[in-house]
Protein backbone atom coordinates (compact mmCIF):
# COMPACT_ATOMS: atom_id res chain seq x y z
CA UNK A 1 11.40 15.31 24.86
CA UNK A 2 8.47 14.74 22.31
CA UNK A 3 6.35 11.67 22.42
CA UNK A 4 7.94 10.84 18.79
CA UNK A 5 10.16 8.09 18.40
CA UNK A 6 12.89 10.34 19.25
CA UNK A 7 11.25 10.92 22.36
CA UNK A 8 12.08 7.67 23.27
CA UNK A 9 15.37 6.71 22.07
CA UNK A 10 17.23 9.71 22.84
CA UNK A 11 19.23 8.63 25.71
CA UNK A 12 19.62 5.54 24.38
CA UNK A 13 21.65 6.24 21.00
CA UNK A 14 23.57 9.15 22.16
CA UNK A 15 25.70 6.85 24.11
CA UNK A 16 28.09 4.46 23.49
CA UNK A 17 26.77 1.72 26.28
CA UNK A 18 26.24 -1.80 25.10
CA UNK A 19 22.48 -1.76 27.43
CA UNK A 20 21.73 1.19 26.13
CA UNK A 21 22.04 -0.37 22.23
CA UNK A 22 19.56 -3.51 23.79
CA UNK A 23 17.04 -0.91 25.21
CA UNK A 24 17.35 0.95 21.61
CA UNK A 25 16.72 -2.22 19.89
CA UNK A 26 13.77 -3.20 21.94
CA UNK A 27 12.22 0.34 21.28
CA UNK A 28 12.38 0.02 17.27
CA UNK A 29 10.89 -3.83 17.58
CA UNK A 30 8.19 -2.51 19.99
CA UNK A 31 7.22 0.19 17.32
CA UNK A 32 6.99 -2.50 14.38
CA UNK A 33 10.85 -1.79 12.56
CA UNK A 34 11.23 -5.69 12.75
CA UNK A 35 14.93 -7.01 13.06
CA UNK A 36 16.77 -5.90 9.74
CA UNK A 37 15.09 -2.29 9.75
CA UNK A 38 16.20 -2.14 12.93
CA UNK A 39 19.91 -2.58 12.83
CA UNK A 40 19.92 -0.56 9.40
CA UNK A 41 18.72 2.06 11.53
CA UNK A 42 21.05 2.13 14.39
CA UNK A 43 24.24 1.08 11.99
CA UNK A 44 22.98 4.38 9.83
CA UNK A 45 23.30 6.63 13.01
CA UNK A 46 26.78 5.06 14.22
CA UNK A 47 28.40 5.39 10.33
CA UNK A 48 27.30 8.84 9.97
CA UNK A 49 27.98 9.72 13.58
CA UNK A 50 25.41 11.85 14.27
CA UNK A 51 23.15 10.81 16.93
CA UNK A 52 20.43 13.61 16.87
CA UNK A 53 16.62 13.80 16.15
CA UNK A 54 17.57 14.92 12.66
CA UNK A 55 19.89 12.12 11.76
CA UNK A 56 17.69 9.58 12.92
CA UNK A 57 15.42 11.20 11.13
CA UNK A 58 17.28 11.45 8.00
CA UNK A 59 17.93 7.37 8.45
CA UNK A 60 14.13 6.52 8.67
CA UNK A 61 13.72 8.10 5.17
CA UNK A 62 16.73 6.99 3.74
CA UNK A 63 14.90 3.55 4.07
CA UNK A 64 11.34 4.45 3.43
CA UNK A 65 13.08 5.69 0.14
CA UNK A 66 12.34 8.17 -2.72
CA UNK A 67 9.21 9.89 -3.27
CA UNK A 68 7.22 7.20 -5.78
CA UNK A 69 6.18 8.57 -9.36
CA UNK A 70 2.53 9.41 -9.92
CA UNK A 71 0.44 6.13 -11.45
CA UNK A 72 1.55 4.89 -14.61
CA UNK A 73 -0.69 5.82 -17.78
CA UNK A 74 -1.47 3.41 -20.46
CA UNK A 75 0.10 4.39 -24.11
CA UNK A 76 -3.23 3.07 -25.39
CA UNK A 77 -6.29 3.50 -22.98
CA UNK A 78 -7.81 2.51 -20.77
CA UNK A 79 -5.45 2.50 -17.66
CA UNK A 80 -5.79 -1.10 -15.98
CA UNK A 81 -4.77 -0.64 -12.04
CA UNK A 82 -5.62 -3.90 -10.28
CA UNK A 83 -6.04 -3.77 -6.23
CA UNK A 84 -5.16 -7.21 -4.17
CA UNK A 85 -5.02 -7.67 -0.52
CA UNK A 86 -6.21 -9.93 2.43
CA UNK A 87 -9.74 -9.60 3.79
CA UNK A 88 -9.88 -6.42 6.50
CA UNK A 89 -7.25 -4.25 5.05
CA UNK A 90 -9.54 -1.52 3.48
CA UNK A 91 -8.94 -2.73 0.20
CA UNK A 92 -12.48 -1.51 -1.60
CA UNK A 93 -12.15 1.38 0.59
CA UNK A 94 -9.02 2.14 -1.04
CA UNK A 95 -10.33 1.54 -4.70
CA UNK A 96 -12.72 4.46 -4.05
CA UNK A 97 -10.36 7.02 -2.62
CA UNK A 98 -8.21 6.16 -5.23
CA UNK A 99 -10.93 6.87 -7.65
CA UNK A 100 -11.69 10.33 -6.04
CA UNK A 101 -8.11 11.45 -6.65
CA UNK A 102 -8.14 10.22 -10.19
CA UNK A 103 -11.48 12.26 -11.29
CA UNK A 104 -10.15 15.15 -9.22
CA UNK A 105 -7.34 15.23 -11.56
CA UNK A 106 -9.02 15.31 -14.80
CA UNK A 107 -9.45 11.07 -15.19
CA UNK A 108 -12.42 9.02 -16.47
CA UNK A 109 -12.89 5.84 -14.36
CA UNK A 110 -14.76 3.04 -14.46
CA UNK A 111 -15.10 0.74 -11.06
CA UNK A 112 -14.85 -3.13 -11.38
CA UNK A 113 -15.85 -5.62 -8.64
CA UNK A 114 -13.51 -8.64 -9.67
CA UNK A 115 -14.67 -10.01 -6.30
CA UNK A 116 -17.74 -12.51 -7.27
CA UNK A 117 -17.29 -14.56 -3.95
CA UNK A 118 -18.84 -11.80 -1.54
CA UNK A 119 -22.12 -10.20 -3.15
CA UNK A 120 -21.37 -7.65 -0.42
CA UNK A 121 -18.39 -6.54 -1.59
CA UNK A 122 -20.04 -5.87 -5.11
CA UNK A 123 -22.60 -4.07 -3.22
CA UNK A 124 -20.31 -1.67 -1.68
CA UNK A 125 -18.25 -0.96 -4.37
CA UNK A 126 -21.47 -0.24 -6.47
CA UNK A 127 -22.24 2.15 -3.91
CA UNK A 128 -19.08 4.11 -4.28
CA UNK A 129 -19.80 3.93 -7.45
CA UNK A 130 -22.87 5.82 -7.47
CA UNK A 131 -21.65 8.45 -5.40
CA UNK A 132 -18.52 9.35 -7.78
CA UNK A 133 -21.02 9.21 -10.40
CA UNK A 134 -18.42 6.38 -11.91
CA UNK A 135 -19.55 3.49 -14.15
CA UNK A 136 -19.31 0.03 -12.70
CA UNK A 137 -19.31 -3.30 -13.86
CA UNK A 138 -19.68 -6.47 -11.46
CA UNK A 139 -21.25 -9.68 -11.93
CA UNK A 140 -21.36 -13.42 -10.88
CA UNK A 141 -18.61 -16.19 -11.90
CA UNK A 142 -15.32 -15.92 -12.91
CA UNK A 143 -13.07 -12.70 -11.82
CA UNK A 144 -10.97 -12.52 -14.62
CA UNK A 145 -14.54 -12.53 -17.03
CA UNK A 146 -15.86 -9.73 -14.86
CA UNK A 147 -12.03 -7.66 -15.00
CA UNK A 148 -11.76 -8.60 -18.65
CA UNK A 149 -16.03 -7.05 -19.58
CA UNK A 150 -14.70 -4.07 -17.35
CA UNK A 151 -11.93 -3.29 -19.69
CA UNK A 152 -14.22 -3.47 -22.95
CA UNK A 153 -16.55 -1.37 -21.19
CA UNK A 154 -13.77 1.26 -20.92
CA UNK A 155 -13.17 0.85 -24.24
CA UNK A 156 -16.44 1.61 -25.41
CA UNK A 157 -17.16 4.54 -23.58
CA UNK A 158 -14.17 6.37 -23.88
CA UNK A 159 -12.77 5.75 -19.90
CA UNK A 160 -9.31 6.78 -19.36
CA UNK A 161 -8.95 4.47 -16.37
CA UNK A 162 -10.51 1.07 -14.75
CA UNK A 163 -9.98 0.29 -10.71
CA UNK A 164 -10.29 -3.72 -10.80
CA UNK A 165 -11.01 -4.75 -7.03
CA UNK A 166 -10.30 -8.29 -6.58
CA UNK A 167 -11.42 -10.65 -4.07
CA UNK A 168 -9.93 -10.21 -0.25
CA UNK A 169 -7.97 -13.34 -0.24
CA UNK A 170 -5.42 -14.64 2.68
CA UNK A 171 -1.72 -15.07 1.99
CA UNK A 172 -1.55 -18.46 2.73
CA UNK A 173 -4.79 -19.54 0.15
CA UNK A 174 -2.61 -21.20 -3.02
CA UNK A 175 -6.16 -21.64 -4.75
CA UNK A 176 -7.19 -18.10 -4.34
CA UNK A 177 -3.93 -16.73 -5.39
CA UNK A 178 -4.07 -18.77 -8.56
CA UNK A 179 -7.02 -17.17 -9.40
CA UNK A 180 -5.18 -13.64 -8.94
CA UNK A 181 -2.68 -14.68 -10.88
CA UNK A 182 -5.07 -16.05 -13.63
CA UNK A 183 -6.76 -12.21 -13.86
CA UNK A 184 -3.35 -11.02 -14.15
CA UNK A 185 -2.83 -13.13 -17.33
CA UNK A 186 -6.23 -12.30 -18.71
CA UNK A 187 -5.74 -8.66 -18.85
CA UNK A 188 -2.39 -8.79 -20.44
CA UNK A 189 -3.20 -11.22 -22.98
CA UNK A 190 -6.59 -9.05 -23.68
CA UNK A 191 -5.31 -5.57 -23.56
CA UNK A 192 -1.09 -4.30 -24.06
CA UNK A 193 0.63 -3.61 -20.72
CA UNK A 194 -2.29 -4.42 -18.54
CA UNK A 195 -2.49 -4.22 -15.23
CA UNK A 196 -0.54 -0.93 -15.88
CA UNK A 197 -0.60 -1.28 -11.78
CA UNK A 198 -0.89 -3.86 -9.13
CA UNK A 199 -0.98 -2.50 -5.68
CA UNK A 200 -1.04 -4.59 -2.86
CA UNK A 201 -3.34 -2.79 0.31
CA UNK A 202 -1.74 -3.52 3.36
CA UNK A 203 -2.72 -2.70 7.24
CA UNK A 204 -0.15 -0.83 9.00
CA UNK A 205 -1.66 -2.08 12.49
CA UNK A 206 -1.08 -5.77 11.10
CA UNK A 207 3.00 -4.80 11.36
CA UNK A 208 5.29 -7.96 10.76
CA UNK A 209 2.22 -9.91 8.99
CA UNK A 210 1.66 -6.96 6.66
CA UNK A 211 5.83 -7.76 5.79
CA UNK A 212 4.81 -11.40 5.45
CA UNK A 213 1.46 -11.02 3.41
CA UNK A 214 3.76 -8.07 1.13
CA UNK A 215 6.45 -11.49 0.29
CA UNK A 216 3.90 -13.42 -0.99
CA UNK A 217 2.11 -11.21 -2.50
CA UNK A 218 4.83 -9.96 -4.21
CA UNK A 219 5.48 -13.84 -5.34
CA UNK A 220 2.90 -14.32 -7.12
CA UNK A 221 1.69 -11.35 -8.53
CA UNK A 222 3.96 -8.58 -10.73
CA UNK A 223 3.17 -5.66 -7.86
CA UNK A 224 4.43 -2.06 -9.16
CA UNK A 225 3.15 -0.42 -5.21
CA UNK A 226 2.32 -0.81 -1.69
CA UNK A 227 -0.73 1.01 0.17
CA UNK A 228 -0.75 1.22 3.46
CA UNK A 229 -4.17 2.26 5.37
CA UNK A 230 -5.14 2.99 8.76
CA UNK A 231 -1.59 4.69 9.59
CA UNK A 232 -4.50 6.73 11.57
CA UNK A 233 -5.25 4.15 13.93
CA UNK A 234 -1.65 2.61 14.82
CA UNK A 235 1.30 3.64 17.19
CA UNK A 236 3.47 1.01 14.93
CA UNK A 237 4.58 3.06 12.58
CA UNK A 238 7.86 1.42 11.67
CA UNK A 239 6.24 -1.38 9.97
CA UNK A 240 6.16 0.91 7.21
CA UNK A 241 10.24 0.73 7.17
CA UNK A 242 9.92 -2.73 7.74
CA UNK A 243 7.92 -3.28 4.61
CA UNK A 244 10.04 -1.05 2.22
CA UNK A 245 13.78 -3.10 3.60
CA UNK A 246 11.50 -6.71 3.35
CA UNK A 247 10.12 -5.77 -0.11
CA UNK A 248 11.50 -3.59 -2.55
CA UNK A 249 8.20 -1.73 -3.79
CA UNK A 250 7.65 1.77 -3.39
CA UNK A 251 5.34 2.74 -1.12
CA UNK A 252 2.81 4.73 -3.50
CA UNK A 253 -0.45 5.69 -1.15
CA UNK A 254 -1.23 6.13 2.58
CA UNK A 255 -4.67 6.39 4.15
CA UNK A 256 -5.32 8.62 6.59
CA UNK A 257 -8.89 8.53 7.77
CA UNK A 258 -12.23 6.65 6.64
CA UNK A 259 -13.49 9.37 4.10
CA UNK A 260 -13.28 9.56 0.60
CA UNK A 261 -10.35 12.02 0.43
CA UNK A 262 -7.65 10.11 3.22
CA UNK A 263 -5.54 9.26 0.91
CA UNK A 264 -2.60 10.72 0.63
CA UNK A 265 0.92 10.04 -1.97
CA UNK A 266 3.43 8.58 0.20
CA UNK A 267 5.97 11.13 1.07
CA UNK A 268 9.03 9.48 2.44
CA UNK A 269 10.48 12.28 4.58
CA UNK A 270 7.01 13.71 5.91
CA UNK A 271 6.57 10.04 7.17
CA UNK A 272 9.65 10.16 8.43
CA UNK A 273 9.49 13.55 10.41
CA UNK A 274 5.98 12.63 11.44
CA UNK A 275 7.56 9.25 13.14
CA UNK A 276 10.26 10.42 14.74
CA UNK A 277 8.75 13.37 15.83
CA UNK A 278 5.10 12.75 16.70
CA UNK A 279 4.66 9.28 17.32
């Protein structure tokens, strides 16, 4: 047997024995499904009655669901995408790749640091900035000021697309997500359709917290995505299933690695044949 998920469940599901369910159950929790991904999973395989790698492999995507569209574009530009997340996640990180892929493909962008309570997050994400040769615009104060200059900026030089990183925040920080929210509102009432975006960076090692934080998240803020980094660094991989039954948002990026270009568009059955075959 591989060292994939299969690897592991395969004498448990092939079976009909009540133990053997339990011990199938406790693999899928150990690996991050979390309880309703979980049973979808195992009622998936008994409905279809076909208890092979491939079936459980054709359940996993099933729920990871359908390849996501490519990034919305603005009818009238510039392209506002707007990037929240808790502190840690890779969030600024993620801003950058996602900047790389956009110039590869032809786009203008301009990087924003909306996050004026850490100079050191302006820092770095001026420092991505110079090395994509991108214009930037950070500053002091008020977030929604410094996401609302970026977007005249645009504007005035002709840039087909801004990357507005806001502030790391936790979950659970009502003050902090009212100033999200209040960024949110400042775009749209400055510019039609804006945020054309809102993806929410989330840690796939953080499994059932990344679900929580994704609830909230998704609460407060009109989210179109999910990204989910550091799939490099975690043997949980089913949070990622977890995340897509908790929330319904397509899962639009994954990163893979620490440079520039590990980021990858989710591909639902890839993930899937990767879990359930690899580990």
């Amino acid at each position: 047997m591989g060292r994939g998920l299969w690897g592991r469940l395969a004498r448990f599901v092939t079976g009909s024995d009540p133990k053997a369910r339990a011990e199938a159950e406790r693999i899928l929790l150990e690996a991050d499904f979390g309880v309703a991904a979980t049973e979808a999973v195992l009622e998936r395989l008994a409905t279809k009655g076909a208890r092979d790698e491939a079936a459980l492999e054709a359940a996993v995507a099933e729920l990871l669901g359908s390849t996501p569209a490519p990034l919305a574009r603005a009818d009238r530009p510039p392209t506002v995408v707007l990037v929240c997340g808790v502190n840690g996640t890779g969030k600024t990180t993620t801003v950058a790749k996602l900047a790389w892929r956009l110039q590869r493909d032809g786009r203008s962008v301009l990087l924003a640091a909306a996050d004026t309570f850490r100079a050191g997050a302006v820092a770095q994400l001026k420092v991505w900035a110079d090395r994509l040769d991108a214009p930037f615009v950070g500053g002091a104060g008020d977030p929604a000021a410094v996401a609302f200059d970026a977007v005249q900026a645009a504007v005035a030089r002709g840039i087909d697309t801004v990357l507005v990183d806001t502030a790391g925040r936790l979950h659970t920080d009502e003050r902090l997500l009212e100033e999200l929210k209040k960024v949110v509102r400042v775009l749209g009432k400055h510019h039609a359709g804006a945020p054309h975006e809102s993806l929410l960076v989330l840690d796939a090692g953080l499994g059932q917290n990344a679900v929580a934080q994704a609830a909230v998240f998704a609460a407060a803020v009109p989210l179109t995505g999910l990204v989910i980094t550091k799939l490099d660094g975690t043997a949980k991989g089913g949070s990622v299933v977890a995340l897509r039954r908790a929330v319904p948002l397509p899962v639009r990026f994954v990163g893979t690695g620490e440079g520039v270009q590990d980021l990858e568009v989710f591909d639902a059955h890839a993930y899937a044949r990767r879990l359930v075959r690899d580990g």
